[in-house]
Each structure stands twice: as C-alpha cells, then as structure tokens.
N, C-alpha and C. Protein backbone atom coordinates (compact mmCIF):
# COMPACT_ATOMS: atom_id res chain seq x y z
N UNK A 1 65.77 -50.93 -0.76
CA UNK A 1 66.44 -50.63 -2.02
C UNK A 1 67.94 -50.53 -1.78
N UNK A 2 68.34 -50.95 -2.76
CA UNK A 2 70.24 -51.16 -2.56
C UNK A 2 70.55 -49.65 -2.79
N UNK A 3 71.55 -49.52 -1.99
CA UNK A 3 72.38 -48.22 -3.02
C UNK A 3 73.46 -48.33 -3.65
N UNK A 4 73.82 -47.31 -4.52
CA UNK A 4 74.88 -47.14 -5.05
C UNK A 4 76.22 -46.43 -5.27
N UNK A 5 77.24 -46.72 -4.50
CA UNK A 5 78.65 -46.24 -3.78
C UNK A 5 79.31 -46.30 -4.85
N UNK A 6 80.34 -44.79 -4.97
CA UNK A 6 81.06 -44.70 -6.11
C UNK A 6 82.07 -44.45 -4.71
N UNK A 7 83.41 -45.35 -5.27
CA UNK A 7 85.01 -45.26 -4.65
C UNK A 7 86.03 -44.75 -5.82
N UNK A 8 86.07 -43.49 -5.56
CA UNK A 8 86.78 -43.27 -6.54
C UNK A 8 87.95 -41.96 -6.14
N UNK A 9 89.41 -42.44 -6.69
CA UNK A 9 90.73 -41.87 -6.50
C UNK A 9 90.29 -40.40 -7.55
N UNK A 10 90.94 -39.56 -6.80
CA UNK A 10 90.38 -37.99 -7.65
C UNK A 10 91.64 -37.23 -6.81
N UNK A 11 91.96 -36.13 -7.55
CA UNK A 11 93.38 -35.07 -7.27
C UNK A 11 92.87 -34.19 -6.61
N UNK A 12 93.42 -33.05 -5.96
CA UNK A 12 93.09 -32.38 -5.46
C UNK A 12 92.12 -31.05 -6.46
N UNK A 13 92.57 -31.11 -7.71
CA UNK A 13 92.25 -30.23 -8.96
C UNK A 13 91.29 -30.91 -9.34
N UNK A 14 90.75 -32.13 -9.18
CA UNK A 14 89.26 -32.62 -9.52
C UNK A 14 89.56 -33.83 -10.92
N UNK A 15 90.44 -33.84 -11.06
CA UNK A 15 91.33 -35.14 -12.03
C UNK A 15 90.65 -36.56 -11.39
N UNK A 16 90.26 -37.65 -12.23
CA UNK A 16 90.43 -39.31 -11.94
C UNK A 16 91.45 -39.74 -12.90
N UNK A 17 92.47 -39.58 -13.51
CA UNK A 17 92.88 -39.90 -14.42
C UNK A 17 93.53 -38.77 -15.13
N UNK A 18 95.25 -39.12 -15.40
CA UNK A 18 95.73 -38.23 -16.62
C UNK A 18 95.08 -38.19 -17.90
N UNK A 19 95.79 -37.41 -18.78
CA UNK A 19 95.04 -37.46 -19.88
C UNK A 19 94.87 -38.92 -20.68
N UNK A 20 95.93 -39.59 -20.63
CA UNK A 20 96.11 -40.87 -21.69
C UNK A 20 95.58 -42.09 -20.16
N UNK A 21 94.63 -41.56 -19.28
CA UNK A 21 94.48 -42.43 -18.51
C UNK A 21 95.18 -42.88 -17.41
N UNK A 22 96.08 -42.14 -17.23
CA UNK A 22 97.20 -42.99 -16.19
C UNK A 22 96.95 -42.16 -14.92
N UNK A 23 97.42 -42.86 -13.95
CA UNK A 23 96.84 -42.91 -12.51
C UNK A 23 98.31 -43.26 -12.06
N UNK A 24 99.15 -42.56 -12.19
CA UNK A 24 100.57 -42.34 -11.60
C UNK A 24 100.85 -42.09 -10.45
N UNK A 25 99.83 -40.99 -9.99
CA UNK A 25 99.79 -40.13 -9.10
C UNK A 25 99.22 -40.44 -8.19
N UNK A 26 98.18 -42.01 -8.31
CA UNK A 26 97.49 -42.01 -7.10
C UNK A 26 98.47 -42.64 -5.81
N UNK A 27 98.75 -42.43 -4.61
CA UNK A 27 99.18 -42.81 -3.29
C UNK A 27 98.35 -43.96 -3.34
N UNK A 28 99.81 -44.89 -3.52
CA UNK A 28 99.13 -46.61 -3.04
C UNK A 28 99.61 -47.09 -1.52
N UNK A 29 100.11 -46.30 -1.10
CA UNK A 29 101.03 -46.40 0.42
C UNK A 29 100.02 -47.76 1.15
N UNK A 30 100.66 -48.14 2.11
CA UNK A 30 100.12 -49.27 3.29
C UNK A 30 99.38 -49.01 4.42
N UNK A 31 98.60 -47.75 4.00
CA UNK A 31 98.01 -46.75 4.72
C UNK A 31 96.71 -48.03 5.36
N UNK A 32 96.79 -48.63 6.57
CA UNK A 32 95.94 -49.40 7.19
C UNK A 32 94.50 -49.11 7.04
N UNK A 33 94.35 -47.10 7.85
CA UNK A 33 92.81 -46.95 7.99
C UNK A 33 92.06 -46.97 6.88
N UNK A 34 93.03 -46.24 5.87
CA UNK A 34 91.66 -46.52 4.11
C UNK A 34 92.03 -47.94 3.82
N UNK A 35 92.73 -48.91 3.69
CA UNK A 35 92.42 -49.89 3.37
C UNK A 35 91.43 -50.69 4.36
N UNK A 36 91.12 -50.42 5.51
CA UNK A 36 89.89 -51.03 6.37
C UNK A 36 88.74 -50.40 5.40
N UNK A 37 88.96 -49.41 5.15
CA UNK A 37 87.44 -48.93 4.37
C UNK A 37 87.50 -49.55 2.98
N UNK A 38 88.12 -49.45 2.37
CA UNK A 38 88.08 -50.16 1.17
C UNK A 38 87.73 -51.36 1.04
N UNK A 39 88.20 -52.50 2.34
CA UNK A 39 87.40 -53.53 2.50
C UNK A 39 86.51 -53.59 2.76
N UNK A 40 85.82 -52.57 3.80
CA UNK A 40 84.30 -52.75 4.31
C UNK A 40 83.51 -52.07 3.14
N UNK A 41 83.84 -51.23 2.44
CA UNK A 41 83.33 -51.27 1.04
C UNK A 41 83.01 -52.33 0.35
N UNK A 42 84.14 -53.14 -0.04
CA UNK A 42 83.28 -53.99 -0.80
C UNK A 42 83.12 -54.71 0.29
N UNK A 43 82.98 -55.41 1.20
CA UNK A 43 81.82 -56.15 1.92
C UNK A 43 80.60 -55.93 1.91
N UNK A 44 80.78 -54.62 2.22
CA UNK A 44 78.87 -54.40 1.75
C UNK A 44 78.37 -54.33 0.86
N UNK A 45 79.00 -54.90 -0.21
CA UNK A 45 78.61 -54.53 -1.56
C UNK A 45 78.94 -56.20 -2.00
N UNK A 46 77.51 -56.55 -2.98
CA UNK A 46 77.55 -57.74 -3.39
C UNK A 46 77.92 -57.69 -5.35
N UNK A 47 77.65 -56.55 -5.79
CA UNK A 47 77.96 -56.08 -7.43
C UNK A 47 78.96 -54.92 -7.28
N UNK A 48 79.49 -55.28 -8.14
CA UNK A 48 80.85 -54.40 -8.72
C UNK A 48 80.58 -53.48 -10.21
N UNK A 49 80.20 -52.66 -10.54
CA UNK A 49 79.58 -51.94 -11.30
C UNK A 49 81.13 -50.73 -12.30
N UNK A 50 81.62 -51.40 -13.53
CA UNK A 50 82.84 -50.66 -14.40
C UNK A 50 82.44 -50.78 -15.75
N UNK A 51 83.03 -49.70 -16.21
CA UNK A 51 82.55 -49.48 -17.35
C UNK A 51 83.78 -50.25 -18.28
N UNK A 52 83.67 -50.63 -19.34
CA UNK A 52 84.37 -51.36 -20.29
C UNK A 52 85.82 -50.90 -20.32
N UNK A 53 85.80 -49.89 -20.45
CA UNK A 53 87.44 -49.60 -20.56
C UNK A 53 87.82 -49.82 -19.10
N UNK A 54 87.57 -49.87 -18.31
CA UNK A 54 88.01 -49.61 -16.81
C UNK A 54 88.84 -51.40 -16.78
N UNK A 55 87.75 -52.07 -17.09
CA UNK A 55 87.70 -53.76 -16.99
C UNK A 55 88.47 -54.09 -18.08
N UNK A 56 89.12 -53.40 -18.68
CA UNK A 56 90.15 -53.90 -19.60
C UNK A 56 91.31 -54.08 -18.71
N UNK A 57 91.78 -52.89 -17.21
CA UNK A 57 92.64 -52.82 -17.51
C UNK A 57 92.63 -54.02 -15.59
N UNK A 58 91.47 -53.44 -15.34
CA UNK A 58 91.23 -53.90 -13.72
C UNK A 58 90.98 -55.69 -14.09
N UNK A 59 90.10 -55.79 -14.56
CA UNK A 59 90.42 -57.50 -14.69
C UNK A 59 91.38 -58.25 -14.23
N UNK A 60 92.33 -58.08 -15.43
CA UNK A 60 93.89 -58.28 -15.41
C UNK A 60 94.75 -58.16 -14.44
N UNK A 61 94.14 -57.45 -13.84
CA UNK A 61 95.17 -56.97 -12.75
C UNK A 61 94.87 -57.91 -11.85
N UNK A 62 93.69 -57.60 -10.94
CA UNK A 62 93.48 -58.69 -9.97
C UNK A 62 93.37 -60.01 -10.26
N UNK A 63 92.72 -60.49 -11.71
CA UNK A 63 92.76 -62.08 -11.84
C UNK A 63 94.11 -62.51 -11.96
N UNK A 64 95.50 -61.59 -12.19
CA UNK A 64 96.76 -62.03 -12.42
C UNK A 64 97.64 -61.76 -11.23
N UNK A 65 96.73 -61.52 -10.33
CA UNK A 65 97.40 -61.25 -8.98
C UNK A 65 98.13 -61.78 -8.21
N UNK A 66 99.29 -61.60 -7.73
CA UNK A 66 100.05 -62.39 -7.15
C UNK A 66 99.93 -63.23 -5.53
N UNK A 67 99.55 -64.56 -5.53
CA UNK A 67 99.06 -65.34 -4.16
C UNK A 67 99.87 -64.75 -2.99
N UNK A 68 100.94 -64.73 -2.99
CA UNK A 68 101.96 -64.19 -1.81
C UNK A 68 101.93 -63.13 -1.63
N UNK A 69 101.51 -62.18 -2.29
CA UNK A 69 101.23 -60.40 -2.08
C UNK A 69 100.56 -60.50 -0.75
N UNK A 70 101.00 -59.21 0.37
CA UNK A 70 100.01 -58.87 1.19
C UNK A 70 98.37 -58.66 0.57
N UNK A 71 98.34 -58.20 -0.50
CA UNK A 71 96.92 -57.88 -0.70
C UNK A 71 96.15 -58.88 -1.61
N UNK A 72 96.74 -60.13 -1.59
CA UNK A 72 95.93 -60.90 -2.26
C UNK A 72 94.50 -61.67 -1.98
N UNK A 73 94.32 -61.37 -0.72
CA UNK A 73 93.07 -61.44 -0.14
C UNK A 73 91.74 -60.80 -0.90
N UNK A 74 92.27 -59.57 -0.82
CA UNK A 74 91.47 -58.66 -1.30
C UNK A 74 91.68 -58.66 -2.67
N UNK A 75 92.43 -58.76 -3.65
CA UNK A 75 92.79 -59.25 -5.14
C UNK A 75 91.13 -60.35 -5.48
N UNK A 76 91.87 -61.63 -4.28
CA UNK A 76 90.26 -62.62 -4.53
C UNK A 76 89.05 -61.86 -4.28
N UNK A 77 88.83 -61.13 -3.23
CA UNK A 77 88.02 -60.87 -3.31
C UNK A 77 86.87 -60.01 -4.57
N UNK A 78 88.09 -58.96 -5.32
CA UNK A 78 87.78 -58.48 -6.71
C UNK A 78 87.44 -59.46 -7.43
N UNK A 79 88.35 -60.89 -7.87
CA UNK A 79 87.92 -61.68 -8.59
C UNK A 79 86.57 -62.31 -8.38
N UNK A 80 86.38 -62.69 -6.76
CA UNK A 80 85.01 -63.48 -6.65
C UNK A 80 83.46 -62.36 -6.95
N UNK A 81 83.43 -61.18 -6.66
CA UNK A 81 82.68 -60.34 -6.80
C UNK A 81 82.11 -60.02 -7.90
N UNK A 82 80.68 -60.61 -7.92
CA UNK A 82 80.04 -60.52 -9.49
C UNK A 82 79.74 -59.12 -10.02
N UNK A 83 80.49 -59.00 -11.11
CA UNK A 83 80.79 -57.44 -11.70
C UNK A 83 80.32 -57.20 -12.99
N UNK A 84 79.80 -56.08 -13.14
CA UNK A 84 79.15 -56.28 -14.50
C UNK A 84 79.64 -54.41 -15.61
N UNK A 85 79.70 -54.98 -16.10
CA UNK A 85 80.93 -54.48 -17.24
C UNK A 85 79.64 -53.43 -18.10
N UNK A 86 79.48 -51.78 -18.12
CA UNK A 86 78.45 -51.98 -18.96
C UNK A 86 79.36 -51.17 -19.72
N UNK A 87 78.74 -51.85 -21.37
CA UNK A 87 79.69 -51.43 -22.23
C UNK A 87 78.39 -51.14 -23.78
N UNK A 88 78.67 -50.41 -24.57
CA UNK A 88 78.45 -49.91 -25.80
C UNK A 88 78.73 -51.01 -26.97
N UNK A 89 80.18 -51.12 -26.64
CA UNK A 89 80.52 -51.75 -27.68
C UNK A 89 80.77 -53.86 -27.51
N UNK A 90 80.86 -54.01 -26.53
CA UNK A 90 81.30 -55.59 -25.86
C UNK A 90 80.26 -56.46 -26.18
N UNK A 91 80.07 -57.50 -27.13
CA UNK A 91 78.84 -58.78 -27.13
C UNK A 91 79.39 -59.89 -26.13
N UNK A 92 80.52 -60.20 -25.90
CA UNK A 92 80.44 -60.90 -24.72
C UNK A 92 81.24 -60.71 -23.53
N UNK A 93 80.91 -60.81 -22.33
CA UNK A 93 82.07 -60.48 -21.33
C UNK A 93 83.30 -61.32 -21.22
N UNK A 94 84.19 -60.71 -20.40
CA UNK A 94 85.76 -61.51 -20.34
C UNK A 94 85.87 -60.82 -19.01
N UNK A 95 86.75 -61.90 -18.34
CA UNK A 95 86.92 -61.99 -17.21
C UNK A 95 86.07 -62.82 -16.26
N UNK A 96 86.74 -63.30 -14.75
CA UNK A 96 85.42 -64.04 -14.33
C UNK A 96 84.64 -63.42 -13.55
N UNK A 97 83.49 -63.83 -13.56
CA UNK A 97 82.34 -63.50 -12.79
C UNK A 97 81.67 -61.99 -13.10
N UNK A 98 81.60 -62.39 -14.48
CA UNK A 98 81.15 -60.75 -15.43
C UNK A 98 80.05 -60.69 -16.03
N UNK A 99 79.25 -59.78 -16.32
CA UNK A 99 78.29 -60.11 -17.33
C UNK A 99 78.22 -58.46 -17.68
N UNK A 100 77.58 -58.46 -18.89
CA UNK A 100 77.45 -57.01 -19.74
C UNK A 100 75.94 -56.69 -19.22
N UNK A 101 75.84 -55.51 -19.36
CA UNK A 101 74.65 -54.22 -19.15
C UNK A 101 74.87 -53.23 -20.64
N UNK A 102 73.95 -53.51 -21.17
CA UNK A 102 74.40 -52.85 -22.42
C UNK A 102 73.07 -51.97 -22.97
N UNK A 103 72.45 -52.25 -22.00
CA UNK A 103 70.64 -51.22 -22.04
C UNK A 103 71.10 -49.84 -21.94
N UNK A 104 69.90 -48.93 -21.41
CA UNK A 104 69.70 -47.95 -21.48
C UNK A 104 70.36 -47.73 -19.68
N UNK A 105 71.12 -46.56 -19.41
CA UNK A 105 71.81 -46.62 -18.64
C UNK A 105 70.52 -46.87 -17.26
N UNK A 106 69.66 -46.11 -17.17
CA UNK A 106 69.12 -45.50 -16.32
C UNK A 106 68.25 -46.31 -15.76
N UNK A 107 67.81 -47.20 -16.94
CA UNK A 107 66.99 -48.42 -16.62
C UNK A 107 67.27 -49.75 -15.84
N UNK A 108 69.02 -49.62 -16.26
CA UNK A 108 69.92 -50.87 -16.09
C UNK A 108 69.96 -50.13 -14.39
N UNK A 109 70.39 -49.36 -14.02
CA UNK A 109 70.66 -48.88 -12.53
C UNK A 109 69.65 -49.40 -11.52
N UNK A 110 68.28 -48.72 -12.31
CA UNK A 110 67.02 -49.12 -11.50
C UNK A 110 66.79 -50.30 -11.26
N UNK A 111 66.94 -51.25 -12.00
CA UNK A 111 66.56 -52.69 -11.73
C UNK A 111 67.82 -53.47 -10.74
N UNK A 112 68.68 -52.96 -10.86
CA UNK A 112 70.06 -53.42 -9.93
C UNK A 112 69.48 -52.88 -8.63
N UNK A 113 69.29 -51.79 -8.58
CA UNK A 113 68.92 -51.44 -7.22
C UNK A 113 67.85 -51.82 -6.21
N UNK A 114 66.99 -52.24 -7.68
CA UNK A 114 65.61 -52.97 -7.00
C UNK A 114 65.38 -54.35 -6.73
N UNK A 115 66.95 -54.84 -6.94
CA UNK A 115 67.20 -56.54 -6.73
C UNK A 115 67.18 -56.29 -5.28
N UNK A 116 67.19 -57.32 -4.62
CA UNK A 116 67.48 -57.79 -3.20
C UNK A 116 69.03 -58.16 -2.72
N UNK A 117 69.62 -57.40 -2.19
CA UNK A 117 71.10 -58.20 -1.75
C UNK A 117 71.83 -56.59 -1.15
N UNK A 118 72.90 -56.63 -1.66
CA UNK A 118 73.82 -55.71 -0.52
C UNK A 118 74.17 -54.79 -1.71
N UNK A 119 74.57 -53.68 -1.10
CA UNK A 119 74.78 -52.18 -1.73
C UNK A 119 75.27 -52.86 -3.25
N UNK A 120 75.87 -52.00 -3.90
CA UNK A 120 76.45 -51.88 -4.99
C UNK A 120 77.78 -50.95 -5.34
N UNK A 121 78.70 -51.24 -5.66
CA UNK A 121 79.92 -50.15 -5.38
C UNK A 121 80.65 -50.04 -7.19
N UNK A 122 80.52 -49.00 -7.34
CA UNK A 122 80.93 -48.53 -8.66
C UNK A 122 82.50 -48.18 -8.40
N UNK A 123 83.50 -48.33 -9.62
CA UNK A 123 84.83 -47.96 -9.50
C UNK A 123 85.31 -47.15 -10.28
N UNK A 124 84.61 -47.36 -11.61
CA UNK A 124 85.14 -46.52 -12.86
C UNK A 124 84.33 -46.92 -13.83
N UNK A 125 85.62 -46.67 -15.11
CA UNK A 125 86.07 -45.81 -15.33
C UNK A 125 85.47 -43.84 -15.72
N UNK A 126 86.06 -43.44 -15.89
CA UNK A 126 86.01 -41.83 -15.72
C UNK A 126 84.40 -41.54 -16.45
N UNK A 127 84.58 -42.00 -17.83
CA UNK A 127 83.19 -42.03 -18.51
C UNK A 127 81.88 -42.64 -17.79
N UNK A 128 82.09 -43.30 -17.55
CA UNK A 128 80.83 -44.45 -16.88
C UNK A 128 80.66 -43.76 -15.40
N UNK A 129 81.54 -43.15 -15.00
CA UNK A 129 80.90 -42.72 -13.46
C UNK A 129 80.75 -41.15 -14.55
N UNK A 130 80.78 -40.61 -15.03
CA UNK A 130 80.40 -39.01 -15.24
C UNK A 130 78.93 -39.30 -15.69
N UNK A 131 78.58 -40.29 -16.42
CA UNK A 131 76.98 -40.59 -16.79
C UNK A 131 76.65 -40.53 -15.90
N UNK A 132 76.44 -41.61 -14.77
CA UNK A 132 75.99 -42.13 -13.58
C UNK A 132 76.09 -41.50 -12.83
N UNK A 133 76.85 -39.92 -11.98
CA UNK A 133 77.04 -38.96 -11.90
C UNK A 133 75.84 -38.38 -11.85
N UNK A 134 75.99 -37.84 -13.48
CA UNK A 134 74.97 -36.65 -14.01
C UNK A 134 73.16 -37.18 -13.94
N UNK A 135 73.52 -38.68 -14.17
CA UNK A 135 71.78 -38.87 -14.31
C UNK A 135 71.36 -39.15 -12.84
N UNK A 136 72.19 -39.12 -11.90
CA UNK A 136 71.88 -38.73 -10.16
C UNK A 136 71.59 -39.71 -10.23
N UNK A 137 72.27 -40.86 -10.05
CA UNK A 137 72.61 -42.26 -9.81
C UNK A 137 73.23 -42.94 -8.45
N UNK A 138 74.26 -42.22 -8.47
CA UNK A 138 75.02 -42.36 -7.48
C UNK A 138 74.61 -42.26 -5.89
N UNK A 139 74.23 -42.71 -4.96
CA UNK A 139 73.53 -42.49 -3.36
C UNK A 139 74.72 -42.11 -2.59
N UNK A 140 75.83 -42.74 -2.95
CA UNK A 140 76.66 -42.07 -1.54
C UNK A 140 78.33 -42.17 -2.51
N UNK A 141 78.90 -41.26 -2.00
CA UNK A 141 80.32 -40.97 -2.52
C UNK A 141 81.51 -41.17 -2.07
N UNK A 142 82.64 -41.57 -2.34
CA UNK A 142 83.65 -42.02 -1.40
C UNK A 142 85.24 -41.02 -2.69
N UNK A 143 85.25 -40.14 -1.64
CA UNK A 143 86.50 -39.51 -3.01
C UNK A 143 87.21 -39.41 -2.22
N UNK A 144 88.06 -40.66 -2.62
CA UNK A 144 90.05 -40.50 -1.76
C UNK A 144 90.78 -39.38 -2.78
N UNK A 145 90.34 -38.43 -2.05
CA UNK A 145 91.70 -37.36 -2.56
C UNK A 145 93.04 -37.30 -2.31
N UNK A 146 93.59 -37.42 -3.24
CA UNK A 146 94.98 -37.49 -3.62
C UNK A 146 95.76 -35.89 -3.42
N UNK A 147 96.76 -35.91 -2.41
CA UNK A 147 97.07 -34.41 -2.78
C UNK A 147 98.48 -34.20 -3.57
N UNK A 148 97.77 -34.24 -4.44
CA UNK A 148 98.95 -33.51 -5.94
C UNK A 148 97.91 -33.01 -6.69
N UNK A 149 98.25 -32.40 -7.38
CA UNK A 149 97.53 -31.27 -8.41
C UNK A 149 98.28 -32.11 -10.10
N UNK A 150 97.28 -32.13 -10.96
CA UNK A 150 98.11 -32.56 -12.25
C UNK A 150 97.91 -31.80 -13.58
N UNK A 151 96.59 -30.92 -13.24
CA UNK A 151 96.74 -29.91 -14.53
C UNK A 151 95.85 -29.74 -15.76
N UNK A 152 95.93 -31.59 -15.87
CA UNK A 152 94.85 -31.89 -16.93
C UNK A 152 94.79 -33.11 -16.80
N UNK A 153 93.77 -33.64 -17.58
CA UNK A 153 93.36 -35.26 -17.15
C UNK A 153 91.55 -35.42 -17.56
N UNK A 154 91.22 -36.58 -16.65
CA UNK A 154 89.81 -37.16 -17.24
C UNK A 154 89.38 -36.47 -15.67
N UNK A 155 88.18 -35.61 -16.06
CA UNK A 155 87.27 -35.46 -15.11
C UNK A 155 85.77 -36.05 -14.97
N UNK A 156 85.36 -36.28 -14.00
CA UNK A 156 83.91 -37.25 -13.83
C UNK A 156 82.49 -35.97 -13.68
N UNK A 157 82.65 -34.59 -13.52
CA UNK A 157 81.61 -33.58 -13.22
C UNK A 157 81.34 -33.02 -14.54
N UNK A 158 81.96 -33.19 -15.67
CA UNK A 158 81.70 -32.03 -16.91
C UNK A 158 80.50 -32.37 -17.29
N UNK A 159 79.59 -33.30 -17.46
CA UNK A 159 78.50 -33.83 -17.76
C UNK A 159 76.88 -33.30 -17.07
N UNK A 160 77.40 -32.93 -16.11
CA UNK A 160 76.25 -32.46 -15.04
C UNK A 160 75.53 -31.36 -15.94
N UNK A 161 74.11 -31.04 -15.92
CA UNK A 161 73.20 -30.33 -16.54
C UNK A 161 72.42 -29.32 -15.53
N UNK A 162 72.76 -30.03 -14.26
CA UNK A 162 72.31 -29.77 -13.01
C UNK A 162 72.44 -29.62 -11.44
N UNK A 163 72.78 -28.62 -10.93
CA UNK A 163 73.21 -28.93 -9.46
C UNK A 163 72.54 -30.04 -8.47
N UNK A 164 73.77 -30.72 -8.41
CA UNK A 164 73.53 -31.70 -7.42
C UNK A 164 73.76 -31.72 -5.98
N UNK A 165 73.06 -31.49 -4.80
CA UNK A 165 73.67 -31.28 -3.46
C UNK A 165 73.85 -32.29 -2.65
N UNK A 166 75.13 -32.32 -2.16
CA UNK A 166 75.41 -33.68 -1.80
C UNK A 166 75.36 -33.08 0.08
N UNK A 167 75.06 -34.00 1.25
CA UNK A 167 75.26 -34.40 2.64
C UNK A 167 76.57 -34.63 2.71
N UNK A 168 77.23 -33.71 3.68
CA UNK A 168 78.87 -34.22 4.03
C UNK A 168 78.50 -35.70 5.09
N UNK A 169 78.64 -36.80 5.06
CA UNK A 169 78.60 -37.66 6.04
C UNK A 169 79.76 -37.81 7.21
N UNK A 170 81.19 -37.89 6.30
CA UNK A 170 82.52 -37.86 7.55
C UNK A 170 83.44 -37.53 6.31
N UNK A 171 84.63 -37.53 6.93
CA UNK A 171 86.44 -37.48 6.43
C UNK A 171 87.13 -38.19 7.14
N UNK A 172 88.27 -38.56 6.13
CA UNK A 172 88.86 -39.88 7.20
C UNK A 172 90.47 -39.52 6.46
N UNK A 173 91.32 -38.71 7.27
CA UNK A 173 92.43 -38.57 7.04
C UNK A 173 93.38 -39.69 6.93
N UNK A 174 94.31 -39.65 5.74
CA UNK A 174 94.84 -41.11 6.12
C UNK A 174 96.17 -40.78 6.06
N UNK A 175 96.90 -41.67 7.19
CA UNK A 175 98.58 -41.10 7.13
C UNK A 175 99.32 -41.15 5.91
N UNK A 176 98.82 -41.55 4.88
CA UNK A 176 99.78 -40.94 4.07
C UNK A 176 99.36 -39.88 2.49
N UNK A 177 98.33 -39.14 3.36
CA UNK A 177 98.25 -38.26 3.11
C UNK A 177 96.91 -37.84 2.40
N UNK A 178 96.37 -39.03 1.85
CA UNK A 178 95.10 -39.11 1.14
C UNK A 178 93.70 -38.72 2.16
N UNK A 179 93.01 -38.32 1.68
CA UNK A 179 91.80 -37.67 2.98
C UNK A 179 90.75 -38.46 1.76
N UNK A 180 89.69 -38.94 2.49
CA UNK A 180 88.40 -39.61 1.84
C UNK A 180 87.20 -38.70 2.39
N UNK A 181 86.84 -38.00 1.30
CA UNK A 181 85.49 -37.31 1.67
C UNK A 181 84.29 -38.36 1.24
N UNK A 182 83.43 -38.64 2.72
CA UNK A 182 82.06 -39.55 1.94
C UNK A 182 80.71 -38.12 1.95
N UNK A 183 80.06 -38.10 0.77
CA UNK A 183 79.02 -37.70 1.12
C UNK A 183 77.89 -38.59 0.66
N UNK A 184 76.63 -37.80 0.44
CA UNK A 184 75.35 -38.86 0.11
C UNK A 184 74.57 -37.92 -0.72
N UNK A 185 74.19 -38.34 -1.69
CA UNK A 185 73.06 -37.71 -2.33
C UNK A 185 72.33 -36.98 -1.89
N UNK A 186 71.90 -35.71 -1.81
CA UNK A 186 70.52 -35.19 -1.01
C UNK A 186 69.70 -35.24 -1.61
N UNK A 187 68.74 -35.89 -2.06
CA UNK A 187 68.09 -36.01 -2.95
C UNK A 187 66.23 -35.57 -2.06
C-alpha cells in the first residue's frame, strides 16, 4: 500500500499561511540539505495530491518557470508529476498533467493508495491538508518549520475531533534556520 506524505512549510506558532494566504515568511534560502529532501520527496512519490486553491497559484508558478534558474530541474519535475487537484467546485482541470478528485474525500484517498506505484506526497493547500489531517489520512509528516512567529494565519489542526499520535522518526536542522520535523502516523 502507498503512503501518504504531507510536505508542508508551518511557523513556529503552528501557521501554513497568513491570513489572506501569503507565505512571506517562509525561508527560501539555498539551504542544500532540505532541498536534497525535497527532492527525494518527490522521487518517491509518483502523485502530487493539492487542493484547488493551492493549484491556482502552484501551477503557474512552476509551468512558468524559468529554464536558466538553478531550480528548474526540479520546476520540471513539478510540471511532469501527475497531480490531481481535488476540488468542490472545478469541472475541468488546468494545468498539465492534472486531473480532478471531486468524490468523497475518504474514498478518493483509499483507492490512490491502493493503486500500485510510489508513495504519494500532498502539498496543500491549508484546507485540503486540515481534512486529510483530521480524517487520519496522512502516514508520514514532513513540517519544515519556519522560525518566525506571525500571530494569525491559516492553520491545518483546527479540524481534528480526535487525538492523533504521531512517531517522531528524525529532525534535520537546516543552515538556514528551518528544522524539518518527520513523524508517522501511529496508527
């Protein structure tokens, strides 16, 4: 059975996101060791799993990515990675290599997981991982904490109905300053 890896930028105060969405704050530095993980992330991962608003803004970004950038490697690689958008409101997808999930959340998870191929790595946005979250979806966790504090913003835990106990697996300090806690579901 595949699992399912959430990578996700979070503050030290438990923030993914200011209030109007903005991600100002996250440390994009040239920090080598998390970007090795971020690649071997998605390597092991053959689906890219965002919720509609997220893919409004992530699409764009990497399909308009610049060839000469150091990170355009990894830009293609976002683009080639079949990603699927689940959305409420969307009848057809945009962007390439997309398709909609527009079922019942819980059902749509199960059958992804019960395909054959390589992990699955979720990115966002804030809504779509707090479901997936709460309905104990998620197998293993990747939270690059950011250290700034912001006050207020979009949090991914308010949803929970239920304590969830997660396995510390490692920490991976990164020089510029961001620390990545992975844990795993204890399920």
């Amino acid at each position: 059975m595949r699992k399912l890896k959430l990578q996700m930028q979070i503050t030290v105060d438990g923030y993914v996101a200011g209030v109007n969405g903005d991600e100002d704050w996250v440390i994009r530095s040239g920090d080598e060791k998390l970007w090795q993980l971020i690649n071997e992330l998605a390597d092991t991962s053959d689906t890219l799993l965002i919720g509609r608003k997220m893919a409004e803004k992530f699409l764009p970004h990497f399909e308009g990515h610049d060839p000469d950038s150091p990170k355009s490697a990894f830009a293609q690689k976002m683009v080639d990675i079949p990603k699927i958008i689940f959305t409420r409101t969307l009848d057809q997808p945009f962007g390439k290599n997309t398709s909609l999930a527009k079922g019942d959340l819980a059902e749509e998870i199960a059958k992804l997981k019960n395909q054959e191929g390589k992990d699955i790595l979720v990115y966002g946005g804030a809504r779509f991982v707090s479901e997936l979250i709460a309905g104990g979806h998620i197998d293993e966790f990747y939270f690059f904490v950011n250290p700034v504090l912001i006050n207020k913003g979009m949090r991914i835990f308010d949803l929970l109905d239920k304590r969830q106990t997660l396995f510390p697996v490692g920490v991976i300090a990164g020089q510029s300053g961001v620390t990545v806690l992975h844990y795993r579901l204890n399920s």
